[in-house]
Structure formats: structure tokens, C-alpha cells
Protein backbone atom coordinates (compact mmCIF):
# COMPACT_ATOMS: atom_id res chain seq x y z
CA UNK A 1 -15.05 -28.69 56.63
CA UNK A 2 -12.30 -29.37 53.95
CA UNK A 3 -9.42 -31.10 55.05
CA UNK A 4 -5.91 -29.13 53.91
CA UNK A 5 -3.43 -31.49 53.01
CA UNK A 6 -0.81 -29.27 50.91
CA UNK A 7 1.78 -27.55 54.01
CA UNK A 8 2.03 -24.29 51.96
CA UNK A 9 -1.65 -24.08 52.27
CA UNK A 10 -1.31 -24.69 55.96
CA UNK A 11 1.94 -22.22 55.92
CA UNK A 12 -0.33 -19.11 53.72
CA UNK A 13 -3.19 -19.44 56.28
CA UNK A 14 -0.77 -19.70 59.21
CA UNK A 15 1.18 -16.42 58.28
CA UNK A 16 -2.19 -14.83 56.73
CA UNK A 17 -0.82 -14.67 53.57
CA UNK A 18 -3.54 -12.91 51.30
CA UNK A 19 -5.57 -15.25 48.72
CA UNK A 20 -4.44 -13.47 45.48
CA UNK A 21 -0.65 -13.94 46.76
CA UNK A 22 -1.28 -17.46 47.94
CA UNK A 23 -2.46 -18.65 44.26
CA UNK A 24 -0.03 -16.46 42.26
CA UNK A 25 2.17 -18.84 44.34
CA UNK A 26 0.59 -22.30 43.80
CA UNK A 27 0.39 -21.34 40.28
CA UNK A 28 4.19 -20.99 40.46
CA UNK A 29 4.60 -23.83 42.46
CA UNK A 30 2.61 -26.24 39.58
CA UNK A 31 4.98 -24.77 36.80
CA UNK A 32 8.13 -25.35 38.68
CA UNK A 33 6.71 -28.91 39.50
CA UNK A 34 5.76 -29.45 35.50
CA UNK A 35 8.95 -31.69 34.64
CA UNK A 36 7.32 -32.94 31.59
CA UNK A 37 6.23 -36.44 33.18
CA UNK A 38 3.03 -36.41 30.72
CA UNK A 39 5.47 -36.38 28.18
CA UNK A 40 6.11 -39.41 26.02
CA UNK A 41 9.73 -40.41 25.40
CA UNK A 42 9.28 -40.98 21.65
CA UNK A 43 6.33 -39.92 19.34
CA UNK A 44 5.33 -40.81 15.50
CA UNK A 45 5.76 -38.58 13.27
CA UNK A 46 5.47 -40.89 10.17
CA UNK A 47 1.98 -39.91 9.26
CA UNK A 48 3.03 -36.02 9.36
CA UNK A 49 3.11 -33.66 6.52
CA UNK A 50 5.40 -31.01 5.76
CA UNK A 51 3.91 -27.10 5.05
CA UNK A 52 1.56 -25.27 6.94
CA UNK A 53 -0.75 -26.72 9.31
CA UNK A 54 -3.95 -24.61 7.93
CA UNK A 55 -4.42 -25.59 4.40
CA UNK A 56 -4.54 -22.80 1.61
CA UNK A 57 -7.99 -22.56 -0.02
CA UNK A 58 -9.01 -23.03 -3.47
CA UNK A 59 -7.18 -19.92 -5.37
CA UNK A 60 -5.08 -18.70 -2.88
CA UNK A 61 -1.06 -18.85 -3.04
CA UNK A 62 0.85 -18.99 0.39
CA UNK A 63 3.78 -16.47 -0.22
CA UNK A 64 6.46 -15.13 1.91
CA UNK A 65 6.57 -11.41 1.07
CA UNK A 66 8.30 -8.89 2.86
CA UNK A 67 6.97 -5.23 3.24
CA UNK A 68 7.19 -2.11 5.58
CA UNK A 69 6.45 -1.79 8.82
CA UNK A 70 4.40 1.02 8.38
CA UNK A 71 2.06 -0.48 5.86
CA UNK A 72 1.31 -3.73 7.92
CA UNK A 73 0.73 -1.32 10.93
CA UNK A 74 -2.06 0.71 8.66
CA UNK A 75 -3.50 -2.05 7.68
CA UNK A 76 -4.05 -3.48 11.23
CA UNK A 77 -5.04 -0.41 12.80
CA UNK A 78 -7.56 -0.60 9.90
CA UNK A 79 -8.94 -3.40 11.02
CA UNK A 80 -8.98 -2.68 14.37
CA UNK A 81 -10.88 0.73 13.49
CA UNK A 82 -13.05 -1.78 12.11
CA UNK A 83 -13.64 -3.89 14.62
CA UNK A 84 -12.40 -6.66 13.37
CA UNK A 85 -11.51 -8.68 10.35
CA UNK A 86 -8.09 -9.87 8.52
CA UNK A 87 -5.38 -7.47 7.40
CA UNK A 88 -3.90 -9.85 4.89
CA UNK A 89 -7.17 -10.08 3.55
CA UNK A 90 -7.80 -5.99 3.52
CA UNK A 91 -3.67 -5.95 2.03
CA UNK A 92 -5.55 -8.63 -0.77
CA UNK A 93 -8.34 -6.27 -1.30
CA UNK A 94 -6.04 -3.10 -1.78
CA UNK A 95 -4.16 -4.67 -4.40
CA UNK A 96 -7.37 -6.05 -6.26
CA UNK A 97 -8.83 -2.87 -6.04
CA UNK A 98 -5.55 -1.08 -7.71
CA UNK A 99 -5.37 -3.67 -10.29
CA UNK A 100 -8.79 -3.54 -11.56
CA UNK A 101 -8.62 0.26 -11.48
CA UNK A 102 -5.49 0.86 -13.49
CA UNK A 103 -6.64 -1.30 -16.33
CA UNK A 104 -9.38 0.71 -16.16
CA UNK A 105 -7.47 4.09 -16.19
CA UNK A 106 -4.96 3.16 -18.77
CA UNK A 107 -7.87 2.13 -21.28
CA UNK A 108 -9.46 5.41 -20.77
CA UNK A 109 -5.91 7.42 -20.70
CA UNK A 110 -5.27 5.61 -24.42
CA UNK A 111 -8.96 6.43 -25.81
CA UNK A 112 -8.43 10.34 -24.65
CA UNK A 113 -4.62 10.36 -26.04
CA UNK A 114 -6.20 9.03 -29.17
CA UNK A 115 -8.74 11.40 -29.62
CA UNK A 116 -6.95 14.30 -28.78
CA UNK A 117 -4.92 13.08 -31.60
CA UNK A 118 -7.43 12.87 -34.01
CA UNK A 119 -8.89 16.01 -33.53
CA UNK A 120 -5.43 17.78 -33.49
CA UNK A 121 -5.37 16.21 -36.88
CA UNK A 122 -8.39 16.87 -38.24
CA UNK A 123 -7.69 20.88 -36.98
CA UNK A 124 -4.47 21.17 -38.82
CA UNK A 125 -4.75 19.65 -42.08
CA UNK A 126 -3.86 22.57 -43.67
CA UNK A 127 -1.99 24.12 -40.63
CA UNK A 128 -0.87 27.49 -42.27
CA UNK A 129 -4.51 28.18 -43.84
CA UNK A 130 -5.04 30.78 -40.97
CA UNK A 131 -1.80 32.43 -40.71
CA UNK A 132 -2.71 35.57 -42.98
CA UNK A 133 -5.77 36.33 -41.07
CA UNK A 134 -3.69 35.83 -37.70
CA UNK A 135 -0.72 38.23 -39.38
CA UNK A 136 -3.20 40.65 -40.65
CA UNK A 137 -5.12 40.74 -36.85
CA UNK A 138 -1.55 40.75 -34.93
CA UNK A 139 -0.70 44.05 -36.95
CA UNK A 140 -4.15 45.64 -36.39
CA UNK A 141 -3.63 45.24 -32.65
CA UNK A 142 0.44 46.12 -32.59
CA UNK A 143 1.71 43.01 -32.01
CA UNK A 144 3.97 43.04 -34.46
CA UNK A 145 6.38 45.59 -33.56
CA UNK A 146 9.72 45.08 -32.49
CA UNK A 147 10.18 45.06 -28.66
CA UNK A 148 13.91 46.00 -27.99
CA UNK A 149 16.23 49.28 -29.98
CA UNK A 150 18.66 46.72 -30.68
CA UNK A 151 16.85 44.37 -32.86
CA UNK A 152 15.78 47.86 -34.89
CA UNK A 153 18.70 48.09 -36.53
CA UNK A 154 19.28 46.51 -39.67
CA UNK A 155 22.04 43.86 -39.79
CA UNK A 156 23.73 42.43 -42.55
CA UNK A 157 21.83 38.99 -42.60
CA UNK A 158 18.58 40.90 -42.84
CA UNK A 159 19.61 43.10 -46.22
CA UNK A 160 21.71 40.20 -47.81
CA UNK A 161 19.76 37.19 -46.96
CA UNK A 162 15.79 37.96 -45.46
CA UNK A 163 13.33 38.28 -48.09
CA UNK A 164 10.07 39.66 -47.05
């Protein structure tokens, strides 16, 4: 048989006080008792170091940066999706990925600007070499006939000045 000494022990089994109320209440009791005796008056600090406690590996840079609230929520309910893991590390990730890709797509965007180029060079070296042909085909077909009455009459411009 244990032997209560505490009298709101005695007091909670008295009155039938249930146990998940009576230890809610010693737990209470212990906080509001914590006066910070184990404290020490003075401590030593004259070994500390300024900066963050966890030290920054080999390649990393600590950096304050400040971004939307929306894109730190993705990339935490990423990695809870995941099950697990670091978002600044997944935010680290997305940025490597992007970087390494857009070299990559800039390079490629220059080669195809550059060949498009050339061959739009090599194509019109002589660009009016196929103009009679294209004349010749656009009157076969009708093309070349005026749209609109107005422009069927004959100004001034086109008697004095047009020479066909």
C-alpha cells in the first residue's frame, strides 16, 4: 500500500475527482510551482559563438531570402505528399533543375536561330530568280486581277509615272 503524502492527492480521491482531471491538474500544479530554482544566477557565455547553432556544410550559403507564401506552402505539401524530406532542399533542387535546363535551351534556341538563318540565306541568294515563273503562274490561275472597281480606273500617277 503506497502511502499519499501530497493533500491534493488526498483532496482528488476524497471528492472522486477522475484520474485524467487529477493529472491535467498536478501537471498544472508543477508548472505554476517551476520558479526557475534550477536556474543559475549567472552563466558563461565567453566560449560562445555568434551565427547559427547548426553549422552550414561544405558548399552551402546560409541566406535570408524572402518569397511567397504560396510557393513555400507547395513546396511543403510536396514533401508531405512525399512522405517526408526537406523543402529547402526540394526549393534547392527546383532551381538547379531550371538552371541546368535553360543553359541547355538557350544553346539549342541559338543553334536553330542560326540555322534557320543559314538556310534562309542559302534560299535567297538570288531572291528575285523565281519571280517570273511565280508572275507567269499567278496570271494563269487569275490572281492577278484587280479586286475592287475603284482601283480600275486609271489615275494620273499610273499614266504619268508607272512604267510597266
Amino acid at each position: 500500500m503506497t502511502i499519499c503524502t501530497d493533500v491534493h492527492t488526498i483532496k482528488c480521491i476524497i471528492n472522486g475527482i477522475r484520474s485524467e482531471s487529477f493529472l491535467r491538474a498536478k501537471r498544472r500544479r508543477r508548472k505554476a510551482n517551476n520558479t526557475g530554482e534550477d536556474m543559475k544566477k549567472e552563466y558563461d557565455f565567453s566560449k560562445g559563438k555568434r551565427g547559427a547553432v547548426d553549422p552550414t556544410p561544405l558548399g552551402k550559403t546560409r541566406i535570408t531570402i524572402r518569397l511567397d507564401n504560396e510557393i513555400i506552402d507547395w513546396f511543403r505539401r510536396q514533401v508531405e505528399d512525399r512522405g517526408g524530406g526537406n523543402y529547402q532542399t526540394m526549393i534547392n533542387n527546383a532551381l538547379r533543375d531550371y538552371i541546368s535546363n535553360d543553359y541547355k535551351n538557350i544553346e539549342e534556341t541559338v543553334r536553330n536561330v542560326i540555322r534557320e538563318e543559314i538556310s534562309r540565306l542559302e534560299k535567297y541568294e538570288n531572291p528575285r530568280a523565281d519571280w517570273e515563273k511565280s508572275f507567269k503562274k499567278m496570271r494563269r490561275r487569275g490572281d492577278d486581277a484587280l479586286l475592287d472597281k475603284e482601283a480600275e480606273r486609271e489615275s494620273d500617277w499610273d499614266r504619268e509615272e508607272w512604267r510597266w
